[in-house]
Protein backbone atom coordinates (compact mmCIF):
# COMPACT_ATOMS: atom_id res chain seq x y z
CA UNK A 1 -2.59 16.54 24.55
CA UNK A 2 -3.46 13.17 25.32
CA UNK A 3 -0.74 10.27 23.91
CA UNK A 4 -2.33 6.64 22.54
CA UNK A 5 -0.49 4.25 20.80
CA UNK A 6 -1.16 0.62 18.97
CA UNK A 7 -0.05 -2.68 18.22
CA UNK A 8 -1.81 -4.84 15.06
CA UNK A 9 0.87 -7.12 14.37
CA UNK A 10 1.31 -11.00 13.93
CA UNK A 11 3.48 -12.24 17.43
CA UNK A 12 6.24 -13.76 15.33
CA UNK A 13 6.99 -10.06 14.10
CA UNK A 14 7.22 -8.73 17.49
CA UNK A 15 9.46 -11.79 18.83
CA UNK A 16 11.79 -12.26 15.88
CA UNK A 17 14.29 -9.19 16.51
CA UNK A 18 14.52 -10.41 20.72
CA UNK A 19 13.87 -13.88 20.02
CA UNK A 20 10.96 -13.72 22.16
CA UNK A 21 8.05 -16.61 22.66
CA UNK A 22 4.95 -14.95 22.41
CA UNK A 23 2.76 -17.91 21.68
CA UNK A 24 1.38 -18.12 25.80
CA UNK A 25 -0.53 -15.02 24.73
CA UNK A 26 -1.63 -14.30 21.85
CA UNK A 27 -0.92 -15.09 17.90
CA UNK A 28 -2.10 -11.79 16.51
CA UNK A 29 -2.62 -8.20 18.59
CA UNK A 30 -5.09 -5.99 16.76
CA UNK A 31 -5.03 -3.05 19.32
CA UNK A 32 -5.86 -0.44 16.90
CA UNK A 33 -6.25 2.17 19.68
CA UNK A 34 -4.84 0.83 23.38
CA UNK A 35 -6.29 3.59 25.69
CA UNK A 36 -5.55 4.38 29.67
CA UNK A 37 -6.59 1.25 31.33
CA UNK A 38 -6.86 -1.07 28.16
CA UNK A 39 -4.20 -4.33 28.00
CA UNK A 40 -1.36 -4.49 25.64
CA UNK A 41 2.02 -7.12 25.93
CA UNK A 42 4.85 -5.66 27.21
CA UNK A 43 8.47 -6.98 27.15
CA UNK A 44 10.12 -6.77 30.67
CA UNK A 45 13.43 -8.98 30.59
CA UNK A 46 16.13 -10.38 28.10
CA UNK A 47 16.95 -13.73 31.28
CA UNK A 48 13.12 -15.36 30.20
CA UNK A 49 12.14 -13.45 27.17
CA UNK A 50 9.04 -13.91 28.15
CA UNK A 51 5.30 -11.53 26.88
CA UNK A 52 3.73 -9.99 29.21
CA UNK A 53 -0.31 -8.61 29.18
CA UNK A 54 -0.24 -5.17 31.00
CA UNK A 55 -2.91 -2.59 31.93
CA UNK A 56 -1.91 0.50 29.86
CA UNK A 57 -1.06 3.27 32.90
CA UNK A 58 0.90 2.59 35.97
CA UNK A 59 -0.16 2.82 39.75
CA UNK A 60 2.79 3.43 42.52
CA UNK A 61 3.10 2.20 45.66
CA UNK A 62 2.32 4.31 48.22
CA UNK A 63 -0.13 6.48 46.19
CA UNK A 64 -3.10 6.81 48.14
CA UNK A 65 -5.24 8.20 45.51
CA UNK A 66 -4.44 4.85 43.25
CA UNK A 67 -3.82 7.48 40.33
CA UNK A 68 -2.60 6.33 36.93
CA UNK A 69 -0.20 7.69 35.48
CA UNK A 70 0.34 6.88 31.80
CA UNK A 71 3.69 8.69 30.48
CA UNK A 72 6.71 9.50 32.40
CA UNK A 73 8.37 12.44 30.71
CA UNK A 74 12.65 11.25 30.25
CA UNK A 75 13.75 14.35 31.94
CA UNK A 76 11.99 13.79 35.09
CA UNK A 77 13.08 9.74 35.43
CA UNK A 78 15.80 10.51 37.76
CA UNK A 79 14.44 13.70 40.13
CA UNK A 80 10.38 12.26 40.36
CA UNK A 81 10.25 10.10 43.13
CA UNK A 82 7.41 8.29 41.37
CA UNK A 83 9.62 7.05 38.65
CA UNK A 84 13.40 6.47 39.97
CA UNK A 85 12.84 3.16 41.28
CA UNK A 86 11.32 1.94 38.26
CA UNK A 87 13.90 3.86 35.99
CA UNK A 88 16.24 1.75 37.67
CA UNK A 89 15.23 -1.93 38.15
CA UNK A 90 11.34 -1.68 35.92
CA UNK A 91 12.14 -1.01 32.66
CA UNK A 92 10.49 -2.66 29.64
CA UNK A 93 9.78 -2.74 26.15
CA UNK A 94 5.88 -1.62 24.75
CA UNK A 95 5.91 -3.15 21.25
CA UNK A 96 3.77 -0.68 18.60
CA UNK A 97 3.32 -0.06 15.17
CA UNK A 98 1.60 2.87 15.35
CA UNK A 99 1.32 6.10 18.11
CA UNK A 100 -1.77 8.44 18.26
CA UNK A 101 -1.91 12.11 19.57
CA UNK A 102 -5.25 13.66 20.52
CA UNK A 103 -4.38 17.46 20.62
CA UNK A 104 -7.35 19.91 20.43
CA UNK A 105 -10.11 18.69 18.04
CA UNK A 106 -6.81 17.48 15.88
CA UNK A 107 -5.74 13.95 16.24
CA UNK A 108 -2.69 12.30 13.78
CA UNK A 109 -1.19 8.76 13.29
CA UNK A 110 2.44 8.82 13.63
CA UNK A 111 4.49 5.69 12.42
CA UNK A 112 8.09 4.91 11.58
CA UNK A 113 8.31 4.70 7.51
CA UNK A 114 10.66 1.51 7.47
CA UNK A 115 9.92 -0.14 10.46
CA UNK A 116 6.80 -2.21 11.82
CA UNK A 117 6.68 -2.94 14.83
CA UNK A 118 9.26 -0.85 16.43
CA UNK A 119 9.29 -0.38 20.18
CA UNK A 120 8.44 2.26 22.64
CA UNK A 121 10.22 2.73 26.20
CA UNK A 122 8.18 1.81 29.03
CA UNK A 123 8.16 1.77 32.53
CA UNK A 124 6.25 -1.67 34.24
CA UNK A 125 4.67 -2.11 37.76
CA UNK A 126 4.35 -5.92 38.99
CA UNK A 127 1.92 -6.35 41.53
CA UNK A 128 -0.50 -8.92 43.10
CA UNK A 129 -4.22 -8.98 43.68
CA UNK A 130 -5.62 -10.16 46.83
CA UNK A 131 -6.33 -13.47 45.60
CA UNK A 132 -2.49 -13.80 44.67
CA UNK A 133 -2.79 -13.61 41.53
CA UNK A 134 -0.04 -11.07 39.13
CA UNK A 135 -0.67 -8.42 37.11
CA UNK A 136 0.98 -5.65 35.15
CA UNK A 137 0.64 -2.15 34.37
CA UNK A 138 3.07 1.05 32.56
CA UNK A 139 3.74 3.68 31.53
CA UNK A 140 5.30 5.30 28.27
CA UNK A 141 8.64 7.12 28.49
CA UNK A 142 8.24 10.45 26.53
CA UNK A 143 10.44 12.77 25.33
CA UNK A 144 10.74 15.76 23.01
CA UNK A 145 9.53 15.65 19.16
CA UNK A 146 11.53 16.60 15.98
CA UNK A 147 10.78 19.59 14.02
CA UNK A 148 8.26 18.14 11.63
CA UNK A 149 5.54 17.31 14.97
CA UNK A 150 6.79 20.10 16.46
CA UNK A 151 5.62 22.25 13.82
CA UNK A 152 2.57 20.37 14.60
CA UNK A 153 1.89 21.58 17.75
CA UNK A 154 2.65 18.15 19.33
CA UNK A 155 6.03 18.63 21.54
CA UNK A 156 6.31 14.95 23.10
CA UNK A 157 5.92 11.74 22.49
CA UNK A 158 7.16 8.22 23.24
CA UNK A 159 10.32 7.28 23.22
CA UNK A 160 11.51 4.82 20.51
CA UNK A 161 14.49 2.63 20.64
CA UNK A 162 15.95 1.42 17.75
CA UNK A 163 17.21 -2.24 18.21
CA UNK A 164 20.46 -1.70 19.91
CA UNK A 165 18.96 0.77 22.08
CA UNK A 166 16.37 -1.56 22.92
CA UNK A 167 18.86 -4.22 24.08
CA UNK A 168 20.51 -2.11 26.32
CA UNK A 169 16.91 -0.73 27.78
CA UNK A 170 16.43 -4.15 28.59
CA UNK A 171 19.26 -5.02 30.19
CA UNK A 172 19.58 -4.75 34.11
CA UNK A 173 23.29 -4.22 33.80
CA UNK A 174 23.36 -1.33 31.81
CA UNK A 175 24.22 2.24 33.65
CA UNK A 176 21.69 4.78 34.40
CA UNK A 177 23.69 7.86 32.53
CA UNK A 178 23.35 5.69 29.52
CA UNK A 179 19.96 4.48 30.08
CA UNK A 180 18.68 8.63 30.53
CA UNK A 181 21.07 9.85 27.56
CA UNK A 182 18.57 7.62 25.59
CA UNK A 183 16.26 10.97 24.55
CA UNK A 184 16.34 11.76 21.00
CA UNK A 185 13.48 11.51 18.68
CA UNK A 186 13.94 9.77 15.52
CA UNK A 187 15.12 11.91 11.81
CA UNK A 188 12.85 13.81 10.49
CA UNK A 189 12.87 11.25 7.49
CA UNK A 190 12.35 8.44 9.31
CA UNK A 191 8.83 9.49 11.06
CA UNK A 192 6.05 9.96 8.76
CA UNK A 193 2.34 10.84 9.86
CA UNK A 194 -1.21 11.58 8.84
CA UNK A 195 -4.35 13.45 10.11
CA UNK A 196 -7.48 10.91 11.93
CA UNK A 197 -10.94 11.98 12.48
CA UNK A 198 -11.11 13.54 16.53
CA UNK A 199 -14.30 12.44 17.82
CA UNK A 200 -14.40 8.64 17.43
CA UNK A 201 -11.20 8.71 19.17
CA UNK A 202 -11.59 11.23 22.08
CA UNK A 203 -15.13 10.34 22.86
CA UNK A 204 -15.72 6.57 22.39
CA UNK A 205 -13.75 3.38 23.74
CA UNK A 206 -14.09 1.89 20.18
CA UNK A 207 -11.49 -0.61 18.65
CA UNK A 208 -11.94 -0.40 15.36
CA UNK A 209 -9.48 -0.02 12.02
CA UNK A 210 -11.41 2.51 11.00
CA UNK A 211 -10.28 4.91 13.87
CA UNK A 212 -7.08 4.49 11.47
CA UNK A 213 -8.50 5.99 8.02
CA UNK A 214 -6.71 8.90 6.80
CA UNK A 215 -8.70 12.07 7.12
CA UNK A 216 -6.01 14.04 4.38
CA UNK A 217 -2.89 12.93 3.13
CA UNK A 218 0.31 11.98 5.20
CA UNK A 219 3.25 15.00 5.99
CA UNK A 220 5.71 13.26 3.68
CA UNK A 221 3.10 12.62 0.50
CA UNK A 222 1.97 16.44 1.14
CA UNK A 223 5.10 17.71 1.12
CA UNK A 224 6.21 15.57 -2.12
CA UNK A 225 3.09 17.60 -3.23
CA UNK A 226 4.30 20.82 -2.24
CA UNK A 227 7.51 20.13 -3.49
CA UNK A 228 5.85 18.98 -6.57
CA UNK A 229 3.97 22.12 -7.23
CA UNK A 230 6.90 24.45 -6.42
CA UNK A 231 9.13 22.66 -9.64
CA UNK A 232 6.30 23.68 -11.22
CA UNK A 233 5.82 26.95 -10.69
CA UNK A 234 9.45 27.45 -11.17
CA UNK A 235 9.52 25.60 -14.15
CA UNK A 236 6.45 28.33 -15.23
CA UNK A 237 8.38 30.84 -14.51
CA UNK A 238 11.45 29.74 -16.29
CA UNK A 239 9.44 29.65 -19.48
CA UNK A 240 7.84 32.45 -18.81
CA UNK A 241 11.33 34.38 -18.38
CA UNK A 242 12.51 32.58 -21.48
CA UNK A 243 9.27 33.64 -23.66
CA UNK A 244 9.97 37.59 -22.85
CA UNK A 245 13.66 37.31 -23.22
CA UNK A 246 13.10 35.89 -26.95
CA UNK A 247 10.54 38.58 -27.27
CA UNK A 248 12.90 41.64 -26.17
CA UNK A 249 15.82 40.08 -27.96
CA UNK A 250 13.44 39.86 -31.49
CA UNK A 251 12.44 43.95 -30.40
CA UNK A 252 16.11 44.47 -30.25
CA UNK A 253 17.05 42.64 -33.29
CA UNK A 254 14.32 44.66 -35.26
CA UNK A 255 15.71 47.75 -33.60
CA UNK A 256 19.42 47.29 -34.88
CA UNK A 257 17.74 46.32 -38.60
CA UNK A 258 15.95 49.73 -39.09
CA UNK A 259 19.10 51.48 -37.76
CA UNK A 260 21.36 50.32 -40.38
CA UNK A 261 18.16 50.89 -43.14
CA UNK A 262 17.94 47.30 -43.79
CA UNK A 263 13.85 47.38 -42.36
């Protein structure tokens, strides 16, 4: 399963809850699909509040193969000796509206229902090129799903803070047993999500909103649907039961008249 996210959102939307200044970089981010290797801002620290452009998967030091690595499962943070440096002192915020899993020739579009943008835990790298010049990268922080993905074959995805969880992700103060009891995926009511078309995603670099389209409806609408059709049925059978308990009742009526003569 391969995990994609994306950000199409005005800046002020994404600054307003931090009071960050995102104006140095952009005004609007349409990053309908941010793939491995593609740039997307990043929020690293609450001292300059400050956006940050970041190459979407994270190279360690010391990692001869220069491998990306582009989500850092929660439960590993503390034990993988790729991520417990950055779990301590490289934490940041990935700002997205939307996150995208490619499973096997299935892909879905998975959003929070009352909240756009909403932010994803990260992991950052800061490094320089040769001509001195800095650049980003991270990774995603994943963790397990709730029941209604997991029913869905899709058993992790990023990690999203709400805003005081956020706050304290940020902060360089804040203990580790907090920062790693940060794990739980969001209510089942508050995640809603909706089947994409596979192969524009998994086989082309496009950028396009129509990589977004709904290819059937979303869980929530199908299962006011479902929910719909059961009353239904129910109500069906109600009348249905009602209709043959007249019916025997006007037998048995009938019944007691001949008895007594009077038919």
């Amino acid at each position: 399963m391969k995990i994609l996210f994306g950000i199409v959102s005005k800046s002020e939307a994404i600054g307003a809850t931090f009071n960050f200044n995102f104006t140095s970089y952009s005004k609007r981010f349409n990053h309908y699909v941010c793939r491995p290797g593609d740039t997307a801002p990043i929020m690293c620290s609450l001292q300059n509040r400050e956006l940050f452009k970041a190459v979407f998967g994270i190279t360690y030091w010391g990692n001869k193969k220069k491998m990306l690595v582009h989500t850092a499962p929660q439960q590993h943070l503390i034990l993988d000796a790729r991520f417990k440096f950055a779990i301590r002192k490289n934490r940041c915020l990935v700002p997205a509206t939307h996150i995208l899993f490619l499973l096997d020739k299935t892909a879905y579009c998975c959003y929070l229902k009352n909240e756009r943008p909403f932010y994803l835990a990260g992991l950052y790298e800061k490094l320089q090129h040769e001509n001195g010049e800095t650049f980003y990268s991270f990774a995603l922080v994943t963790t397990y799903t709730n029941k209604i993905l997991s029913v869905h074959d899709i058993n992790e995805m990023p990690l999203i803070l709400n805003t005081g969880a956020a706050m304290k992700w940020l902060r360089a103060d804040t203990e580790l047993r907090k920062i790693t009891a940060m794990n739980k995926a969001p209510a089942n009511e508050q995640l809603d999500f909706y089947p994409l078309n596979y192969e524009p995603l998994a086989n082309t670099q496009l950028n396009e909103k129509s990589l977004l389209d709904p290819q059937g409806p979303s869980y929530w609408k199908e299962y006011d649907i479902y929910v719909q059709q059961e009353l239904a049925r129910k109500r069906a059978e109600e009348f249905k039961l009602k209709e043959e308990k007249a019916e025997y009742d006007a037998k048995m009526h009938d019944e007691r008249l001949r008895k007594m003569g009077l038919k």
